[in-house]
PDB file of N, CA and C in Angstrom:
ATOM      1  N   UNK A   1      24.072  60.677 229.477  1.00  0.00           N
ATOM      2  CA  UNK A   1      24.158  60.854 230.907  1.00  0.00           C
ATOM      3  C   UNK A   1      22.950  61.672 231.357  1.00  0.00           C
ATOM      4  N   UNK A   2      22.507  61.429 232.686  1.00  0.00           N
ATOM      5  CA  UNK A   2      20.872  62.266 232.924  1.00  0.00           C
ATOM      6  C   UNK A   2      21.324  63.091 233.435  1.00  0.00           C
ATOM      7  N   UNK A   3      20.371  64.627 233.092  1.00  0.00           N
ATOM      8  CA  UNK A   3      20.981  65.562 234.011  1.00  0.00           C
ATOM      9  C   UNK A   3      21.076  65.642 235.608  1.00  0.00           C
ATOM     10  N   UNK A   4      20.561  63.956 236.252  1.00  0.00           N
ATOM     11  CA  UNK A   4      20.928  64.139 237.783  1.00  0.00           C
ATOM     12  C   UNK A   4      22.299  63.553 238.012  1.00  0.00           C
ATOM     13  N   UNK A   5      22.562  63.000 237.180  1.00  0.00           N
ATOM     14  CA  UNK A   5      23.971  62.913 237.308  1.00  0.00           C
ATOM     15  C   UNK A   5      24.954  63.450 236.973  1.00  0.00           C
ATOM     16  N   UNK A   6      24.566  64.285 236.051  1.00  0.00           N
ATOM     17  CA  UNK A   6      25.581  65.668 235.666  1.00  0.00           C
ATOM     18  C   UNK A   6      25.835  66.412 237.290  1.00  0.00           C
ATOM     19  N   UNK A   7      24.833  67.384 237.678  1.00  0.00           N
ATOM     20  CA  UNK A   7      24.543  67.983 238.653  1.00  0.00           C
ATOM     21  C   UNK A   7      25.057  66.976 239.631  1.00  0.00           C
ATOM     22  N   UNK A   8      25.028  65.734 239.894  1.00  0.00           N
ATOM     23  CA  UNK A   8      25.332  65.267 241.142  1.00  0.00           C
ATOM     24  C   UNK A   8      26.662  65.296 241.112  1.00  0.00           C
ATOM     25  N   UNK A   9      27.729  65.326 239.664  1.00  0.00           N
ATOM     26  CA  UNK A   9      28.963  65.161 239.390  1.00  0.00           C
ATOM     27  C   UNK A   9      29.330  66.633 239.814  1.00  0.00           C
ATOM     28  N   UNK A  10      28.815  67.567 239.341  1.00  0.00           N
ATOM     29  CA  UNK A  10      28.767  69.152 239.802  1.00  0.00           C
ATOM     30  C   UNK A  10      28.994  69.275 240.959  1.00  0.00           C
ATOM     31  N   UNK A  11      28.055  68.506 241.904  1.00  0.00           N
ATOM     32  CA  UNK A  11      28.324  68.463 243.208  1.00  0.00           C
ATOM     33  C   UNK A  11      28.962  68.784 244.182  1.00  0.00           C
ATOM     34  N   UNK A  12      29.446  66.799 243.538  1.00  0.00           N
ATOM     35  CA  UNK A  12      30.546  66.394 244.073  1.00  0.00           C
ATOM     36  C   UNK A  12      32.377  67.141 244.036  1.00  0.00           C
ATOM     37  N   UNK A  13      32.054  67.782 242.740  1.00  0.00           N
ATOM     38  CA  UNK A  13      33.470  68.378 242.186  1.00  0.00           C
ATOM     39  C   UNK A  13      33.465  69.868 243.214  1.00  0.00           C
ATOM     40  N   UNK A  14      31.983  70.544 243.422  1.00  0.00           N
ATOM     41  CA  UNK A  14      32.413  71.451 244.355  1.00  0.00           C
ATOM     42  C   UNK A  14      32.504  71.185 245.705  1.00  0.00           C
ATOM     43  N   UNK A  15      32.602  70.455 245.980  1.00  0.00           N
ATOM     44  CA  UNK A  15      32.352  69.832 247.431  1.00  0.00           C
ATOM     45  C   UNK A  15      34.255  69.270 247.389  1.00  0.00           C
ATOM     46  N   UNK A  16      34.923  68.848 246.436  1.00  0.00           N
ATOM     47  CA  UNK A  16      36.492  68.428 246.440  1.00  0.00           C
ATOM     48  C   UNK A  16      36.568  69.828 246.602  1.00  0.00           C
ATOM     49  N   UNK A  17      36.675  70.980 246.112  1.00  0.00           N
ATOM     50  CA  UNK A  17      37.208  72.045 245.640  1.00  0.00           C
ATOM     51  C   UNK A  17      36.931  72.874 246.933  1.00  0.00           C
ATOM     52  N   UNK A  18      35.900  73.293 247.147  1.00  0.00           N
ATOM     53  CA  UNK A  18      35.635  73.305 248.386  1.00  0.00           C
ATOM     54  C   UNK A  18      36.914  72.617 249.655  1.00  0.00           C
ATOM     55  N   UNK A  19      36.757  71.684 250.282  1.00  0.00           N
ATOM     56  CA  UNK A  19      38.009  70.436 250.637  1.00  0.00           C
ATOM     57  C   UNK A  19      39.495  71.426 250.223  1.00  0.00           C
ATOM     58  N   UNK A  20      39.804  71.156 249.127  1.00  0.00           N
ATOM     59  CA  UNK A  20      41.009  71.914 248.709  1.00  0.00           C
ATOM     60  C   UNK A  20      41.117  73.622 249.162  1.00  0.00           C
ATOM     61  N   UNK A  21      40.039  74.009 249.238  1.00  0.00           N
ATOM     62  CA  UNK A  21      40.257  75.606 249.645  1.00  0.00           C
ATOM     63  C   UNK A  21      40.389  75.927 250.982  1.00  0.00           C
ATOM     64  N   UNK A  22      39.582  74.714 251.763  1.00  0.00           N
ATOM     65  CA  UNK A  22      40.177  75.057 252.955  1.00  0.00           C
ATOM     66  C   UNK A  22      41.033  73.894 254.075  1.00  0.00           C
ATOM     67  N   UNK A  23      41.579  72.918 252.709  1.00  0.00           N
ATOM     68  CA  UNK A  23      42.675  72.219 253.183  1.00  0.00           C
ATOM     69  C   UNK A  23      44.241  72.920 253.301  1.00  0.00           C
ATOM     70  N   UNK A  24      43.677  73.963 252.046  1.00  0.00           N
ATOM     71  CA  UNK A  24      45.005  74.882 252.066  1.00  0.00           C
ATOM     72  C   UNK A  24      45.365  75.864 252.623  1.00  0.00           C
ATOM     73  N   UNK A  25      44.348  76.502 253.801  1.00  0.00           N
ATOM     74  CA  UNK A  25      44.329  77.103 254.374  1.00  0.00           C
ATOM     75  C   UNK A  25      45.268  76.697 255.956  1.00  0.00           C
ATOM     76  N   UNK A  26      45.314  75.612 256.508  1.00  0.00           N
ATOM     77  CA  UNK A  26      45.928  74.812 257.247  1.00  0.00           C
ATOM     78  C   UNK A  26      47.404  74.477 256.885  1.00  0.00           C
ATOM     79  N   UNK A  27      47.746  74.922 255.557  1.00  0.00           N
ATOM     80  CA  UNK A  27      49.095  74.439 254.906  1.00  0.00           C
ATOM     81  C   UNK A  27      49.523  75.985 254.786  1.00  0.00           C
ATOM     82  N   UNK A  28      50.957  75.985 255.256  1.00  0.00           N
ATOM     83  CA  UNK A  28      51.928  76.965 255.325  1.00  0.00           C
ATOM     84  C   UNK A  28      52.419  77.308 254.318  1.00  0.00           C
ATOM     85  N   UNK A  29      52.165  78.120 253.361  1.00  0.00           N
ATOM     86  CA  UNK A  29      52.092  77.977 251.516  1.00  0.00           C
ATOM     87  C   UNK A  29      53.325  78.773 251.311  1.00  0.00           C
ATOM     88  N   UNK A  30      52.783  80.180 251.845  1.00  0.00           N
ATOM     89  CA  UNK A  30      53.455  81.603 251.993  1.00  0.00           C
ATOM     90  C   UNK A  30      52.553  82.247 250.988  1.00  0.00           C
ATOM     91  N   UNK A  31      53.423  82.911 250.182  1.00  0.00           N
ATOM     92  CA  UNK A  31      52.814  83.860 248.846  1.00  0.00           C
ATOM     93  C   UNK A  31      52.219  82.984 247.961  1.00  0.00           C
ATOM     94  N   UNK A  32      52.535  81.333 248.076  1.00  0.00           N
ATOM     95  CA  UNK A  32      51.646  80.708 247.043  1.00  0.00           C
ATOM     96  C   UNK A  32      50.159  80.581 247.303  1.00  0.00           C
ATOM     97  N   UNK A  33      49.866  80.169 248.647  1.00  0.00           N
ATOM     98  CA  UNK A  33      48.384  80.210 248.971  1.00  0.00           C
ATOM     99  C   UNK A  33      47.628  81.228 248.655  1.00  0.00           C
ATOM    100  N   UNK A  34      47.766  81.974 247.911  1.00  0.00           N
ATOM    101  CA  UNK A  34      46.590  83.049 247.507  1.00  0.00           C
ATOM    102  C   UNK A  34      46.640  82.366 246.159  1.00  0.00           C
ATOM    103  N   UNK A  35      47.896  81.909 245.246  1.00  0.00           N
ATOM    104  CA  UNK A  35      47.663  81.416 243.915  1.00  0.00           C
ATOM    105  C   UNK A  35      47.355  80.161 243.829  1.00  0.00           C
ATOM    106  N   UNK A  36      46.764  79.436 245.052  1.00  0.00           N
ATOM    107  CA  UNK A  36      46.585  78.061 244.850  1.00  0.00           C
ATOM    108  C   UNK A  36      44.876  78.520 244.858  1.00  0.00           C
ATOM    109  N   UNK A  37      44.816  79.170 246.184  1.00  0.00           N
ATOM    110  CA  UNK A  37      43.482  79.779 246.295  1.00  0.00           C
ATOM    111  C   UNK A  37      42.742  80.328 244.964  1.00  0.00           C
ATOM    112  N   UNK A  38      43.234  80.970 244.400  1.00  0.00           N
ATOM    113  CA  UNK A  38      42.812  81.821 242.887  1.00  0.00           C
ATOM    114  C   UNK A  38      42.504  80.813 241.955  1.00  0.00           C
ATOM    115  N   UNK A  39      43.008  79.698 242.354  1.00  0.00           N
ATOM    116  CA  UNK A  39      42.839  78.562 241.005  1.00  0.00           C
ATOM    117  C   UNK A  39      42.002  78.013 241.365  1.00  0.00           C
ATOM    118  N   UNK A  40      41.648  77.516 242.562  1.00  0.00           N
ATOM    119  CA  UNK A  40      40.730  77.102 243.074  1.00  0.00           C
ATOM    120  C   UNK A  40      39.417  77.445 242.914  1.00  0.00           C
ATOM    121  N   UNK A  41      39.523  78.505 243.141  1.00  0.00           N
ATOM    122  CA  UNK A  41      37.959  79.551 242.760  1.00  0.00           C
ATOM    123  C   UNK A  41      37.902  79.888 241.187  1.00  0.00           C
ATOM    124  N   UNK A  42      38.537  79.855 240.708  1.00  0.00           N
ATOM    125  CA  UNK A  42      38.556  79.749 238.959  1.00  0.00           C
ATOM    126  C   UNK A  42      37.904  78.635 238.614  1.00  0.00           C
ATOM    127  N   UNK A  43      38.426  77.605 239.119  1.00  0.00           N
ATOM    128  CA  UNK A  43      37.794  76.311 239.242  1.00  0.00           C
ATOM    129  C   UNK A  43      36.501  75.917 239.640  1.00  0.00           C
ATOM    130  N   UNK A  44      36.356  76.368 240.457  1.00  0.00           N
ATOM    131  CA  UNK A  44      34.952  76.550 240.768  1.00  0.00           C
ATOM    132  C   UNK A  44      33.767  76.861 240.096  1.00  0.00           C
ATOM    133  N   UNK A  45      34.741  78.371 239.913  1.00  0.00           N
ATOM    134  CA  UNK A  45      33.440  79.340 238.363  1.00  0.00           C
ATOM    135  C   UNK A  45      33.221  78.354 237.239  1.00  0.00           C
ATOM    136  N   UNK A  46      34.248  77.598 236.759  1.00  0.00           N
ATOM    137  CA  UNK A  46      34.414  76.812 235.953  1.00  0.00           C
ATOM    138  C   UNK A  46      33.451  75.976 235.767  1.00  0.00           C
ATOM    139  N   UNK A  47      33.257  75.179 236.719  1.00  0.00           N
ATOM    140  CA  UNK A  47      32.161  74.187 236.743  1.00  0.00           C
ATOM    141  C   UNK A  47      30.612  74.949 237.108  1.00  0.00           C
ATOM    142  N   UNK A  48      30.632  75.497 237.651  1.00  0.00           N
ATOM    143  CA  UNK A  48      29.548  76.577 237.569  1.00  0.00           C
ATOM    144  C   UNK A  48      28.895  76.886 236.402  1.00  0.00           C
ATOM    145  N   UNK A  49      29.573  77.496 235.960  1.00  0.00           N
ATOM    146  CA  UNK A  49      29.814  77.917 234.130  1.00  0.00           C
ATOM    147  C   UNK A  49      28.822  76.380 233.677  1.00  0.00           C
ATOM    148  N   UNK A  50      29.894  75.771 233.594  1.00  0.00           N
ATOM    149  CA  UNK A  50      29.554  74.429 232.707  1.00  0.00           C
ATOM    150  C   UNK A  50      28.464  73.934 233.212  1.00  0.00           C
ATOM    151  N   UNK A  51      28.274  73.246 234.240  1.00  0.00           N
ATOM    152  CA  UNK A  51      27.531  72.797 234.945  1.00  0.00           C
ATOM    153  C   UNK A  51      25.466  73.327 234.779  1.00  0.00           C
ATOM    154  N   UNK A  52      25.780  74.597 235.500  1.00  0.00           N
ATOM    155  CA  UNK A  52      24.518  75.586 235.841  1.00  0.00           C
ATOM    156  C   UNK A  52      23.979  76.172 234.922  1.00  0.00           C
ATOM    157  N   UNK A  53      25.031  76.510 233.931  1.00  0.00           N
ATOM    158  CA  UNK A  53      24.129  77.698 233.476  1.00  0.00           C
ATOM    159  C   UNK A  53      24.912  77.532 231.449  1.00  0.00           C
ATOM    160  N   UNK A  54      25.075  76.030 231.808  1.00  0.00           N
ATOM    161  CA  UNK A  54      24.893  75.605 230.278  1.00  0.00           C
ATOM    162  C   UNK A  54      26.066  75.888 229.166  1.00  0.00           C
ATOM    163  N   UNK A  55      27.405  76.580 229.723  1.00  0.00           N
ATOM    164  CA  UNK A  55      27.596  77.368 228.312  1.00  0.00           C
ATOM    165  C   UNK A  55      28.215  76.463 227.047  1.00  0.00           C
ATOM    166  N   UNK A  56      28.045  75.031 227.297  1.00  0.00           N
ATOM    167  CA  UNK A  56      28.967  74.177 226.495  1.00  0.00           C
ATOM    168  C   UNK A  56      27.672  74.312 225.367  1.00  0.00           C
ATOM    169  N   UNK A  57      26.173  74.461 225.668  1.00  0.00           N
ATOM    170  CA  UNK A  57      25.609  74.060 224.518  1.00  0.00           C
ATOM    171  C   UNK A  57      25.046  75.612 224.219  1.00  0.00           C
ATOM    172  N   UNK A  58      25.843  76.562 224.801  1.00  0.00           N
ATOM    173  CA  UNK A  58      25.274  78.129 223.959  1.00  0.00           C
ATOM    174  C   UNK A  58      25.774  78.089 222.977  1.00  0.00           C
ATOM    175  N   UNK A  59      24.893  79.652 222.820  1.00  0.00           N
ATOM    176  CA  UNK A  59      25.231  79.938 221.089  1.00  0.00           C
ATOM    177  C   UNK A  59      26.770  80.840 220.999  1.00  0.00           C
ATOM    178  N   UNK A  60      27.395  80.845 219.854  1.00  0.00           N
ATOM    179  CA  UNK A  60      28.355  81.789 219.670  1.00  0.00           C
ATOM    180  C   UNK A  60      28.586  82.782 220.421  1.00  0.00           C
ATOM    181  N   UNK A  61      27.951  83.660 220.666  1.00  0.00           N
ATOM    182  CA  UNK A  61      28.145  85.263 221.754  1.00  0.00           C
ATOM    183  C   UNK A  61      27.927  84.547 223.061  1.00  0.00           C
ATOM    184  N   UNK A  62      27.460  83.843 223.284  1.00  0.00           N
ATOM    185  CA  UNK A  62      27.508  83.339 224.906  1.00  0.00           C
ATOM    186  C   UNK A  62      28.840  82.634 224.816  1.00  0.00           C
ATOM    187  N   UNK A  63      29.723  82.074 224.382  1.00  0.00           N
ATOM    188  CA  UNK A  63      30.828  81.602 224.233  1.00  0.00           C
ATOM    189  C   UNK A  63      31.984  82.463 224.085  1.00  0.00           C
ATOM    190  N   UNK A  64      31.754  83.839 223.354  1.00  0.00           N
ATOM    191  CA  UNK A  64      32.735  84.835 223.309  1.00  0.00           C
ATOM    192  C   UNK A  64      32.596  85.724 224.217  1.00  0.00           C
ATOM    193  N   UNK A  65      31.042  86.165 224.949  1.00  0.00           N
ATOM    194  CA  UNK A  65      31.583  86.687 226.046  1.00  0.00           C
ATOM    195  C   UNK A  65      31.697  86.270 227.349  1.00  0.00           C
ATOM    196  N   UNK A  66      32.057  84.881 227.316  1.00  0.00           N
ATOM    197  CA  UNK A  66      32.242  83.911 228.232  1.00  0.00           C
ATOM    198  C   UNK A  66      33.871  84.538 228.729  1.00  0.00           C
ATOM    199  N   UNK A  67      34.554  84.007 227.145  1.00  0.00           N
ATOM    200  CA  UNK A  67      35.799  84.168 226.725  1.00  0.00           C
ATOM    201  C   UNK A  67      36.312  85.359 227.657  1.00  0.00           C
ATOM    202  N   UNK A  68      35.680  86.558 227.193  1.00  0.00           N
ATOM    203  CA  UNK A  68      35.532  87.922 227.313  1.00  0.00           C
ATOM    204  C   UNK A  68      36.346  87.790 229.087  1.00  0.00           C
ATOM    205  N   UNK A  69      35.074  87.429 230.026  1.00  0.00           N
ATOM    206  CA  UNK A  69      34.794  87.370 230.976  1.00  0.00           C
ATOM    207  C   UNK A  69      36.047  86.694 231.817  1.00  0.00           C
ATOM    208  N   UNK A  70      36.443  85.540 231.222  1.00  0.00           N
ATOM    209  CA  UNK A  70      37.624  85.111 232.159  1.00  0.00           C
ATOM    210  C   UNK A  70      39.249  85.391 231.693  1.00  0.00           C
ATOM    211  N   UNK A  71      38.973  86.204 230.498  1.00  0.00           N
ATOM    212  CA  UNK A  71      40.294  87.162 230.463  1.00  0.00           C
ATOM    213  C   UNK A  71      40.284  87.944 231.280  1.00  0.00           C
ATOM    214  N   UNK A  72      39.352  89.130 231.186  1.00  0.00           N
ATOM    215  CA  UNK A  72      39.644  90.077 232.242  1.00  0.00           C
ATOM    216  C   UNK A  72      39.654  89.637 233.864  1.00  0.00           C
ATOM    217  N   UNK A  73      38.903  88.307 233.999  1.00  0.00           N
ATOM    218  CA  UNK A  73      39.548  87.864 235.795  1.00  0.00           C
ATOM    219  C   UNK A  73      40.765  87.515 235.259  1.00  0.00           C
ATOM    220  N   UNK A  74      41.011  86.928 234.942  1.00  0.00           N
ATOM    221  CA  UNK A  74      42.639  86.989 234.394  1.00  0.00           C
ATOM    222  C   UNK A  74      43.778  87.338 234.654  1.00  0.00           C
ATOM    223  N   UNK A  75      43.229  89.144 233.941  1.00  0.00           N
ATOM    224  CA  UNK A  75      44.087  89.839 233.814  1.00  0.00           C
ATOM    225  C   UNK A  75      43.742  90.390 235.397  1.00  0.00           C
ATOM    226  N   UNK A  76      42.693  90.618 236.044  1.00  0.00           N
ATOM    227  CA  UNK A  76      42.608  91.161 237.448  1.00  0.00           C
ATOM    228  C   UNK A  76      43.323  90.523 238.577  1.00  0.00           C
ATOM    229  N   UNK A  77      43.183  89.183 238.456  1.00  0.00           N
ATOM    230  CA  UNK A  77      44.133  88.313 239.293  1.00  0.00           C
ATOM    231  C   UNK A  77      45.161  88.275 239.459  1.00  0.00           C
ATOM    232  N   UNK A  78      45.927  88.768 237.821  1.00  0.00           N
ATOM    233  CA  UNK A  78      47.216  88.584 237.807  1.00  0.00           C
ATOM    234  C   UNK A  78      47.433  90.102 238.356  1.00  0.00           C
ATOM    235  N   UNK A  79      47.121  91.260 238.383  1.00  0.00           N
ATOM    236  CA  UNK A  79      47.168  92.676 238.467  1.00  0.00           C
ATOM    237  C   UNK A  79      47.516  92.097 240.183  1.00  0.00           C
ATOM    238  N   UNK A  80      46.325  91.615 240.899  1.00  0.00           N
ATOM    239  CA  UNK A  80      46.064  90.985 242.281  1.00  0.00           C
ATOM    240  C   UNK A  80      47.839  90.847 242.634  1.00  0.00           C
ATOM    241  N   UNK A  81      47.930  89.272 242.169  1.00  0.00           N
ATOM    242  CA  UNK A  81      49.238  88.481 242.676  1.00  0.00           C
ATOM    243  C   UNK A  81      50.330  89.155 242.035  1.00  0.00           C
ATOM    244  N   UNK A  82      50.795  90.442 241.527  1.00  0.00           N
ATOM    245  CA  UNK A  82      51.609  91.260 241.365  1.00  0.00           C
ATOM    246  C   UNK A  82      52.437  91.820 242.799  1.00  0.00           C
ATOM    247  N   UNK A  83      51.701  92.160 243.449  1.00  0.00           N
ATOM    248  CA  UNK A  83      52.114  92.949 244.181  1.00  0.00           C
ATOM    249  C   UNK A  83      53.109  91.822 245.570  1.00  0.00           C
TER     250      UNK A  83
END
């Protein structure tokens, strides 16, 4: 696959996600719309991640403190939607 079509797939996926974040904003959720929201933007980073800045073909430590990195949003999010 060429990388303009990677990136154009990148895109396109933030441009849905995008769509979804503020389709849900218009929808009467209650307490879920912040956790639909949170996934959303996880999602996002996600492809970001993958997409931009490569980490499927890093080395080992770019992979563990990848790891690292979306435990502790994780654990912050969940600290977040506690309350």
């Amino acid at each position: 696959m060429s990388e303009f079509r990677k990136l154009a797939l990148a895109y396109v996926g933030l441009l849905v996600l995008l769509a979804l974040t503020v389709g849900s904003s218009f929808i009467p959720l209650g307490g879920l719309n912040a956790s639909v929201n949170m996934a959303v933007g996880m999602a996002k980073a996600a492809v970001i991640a993958v997409a931009f800045m490569h980490i499927v073909r890093a080395e080992a430590l770019v992979h563990l403190v990848a790891i690292a990195v979306a435990t502790w949003l994780l654990i912050l999010a969940g600290l977040t939607l506690i309350s």
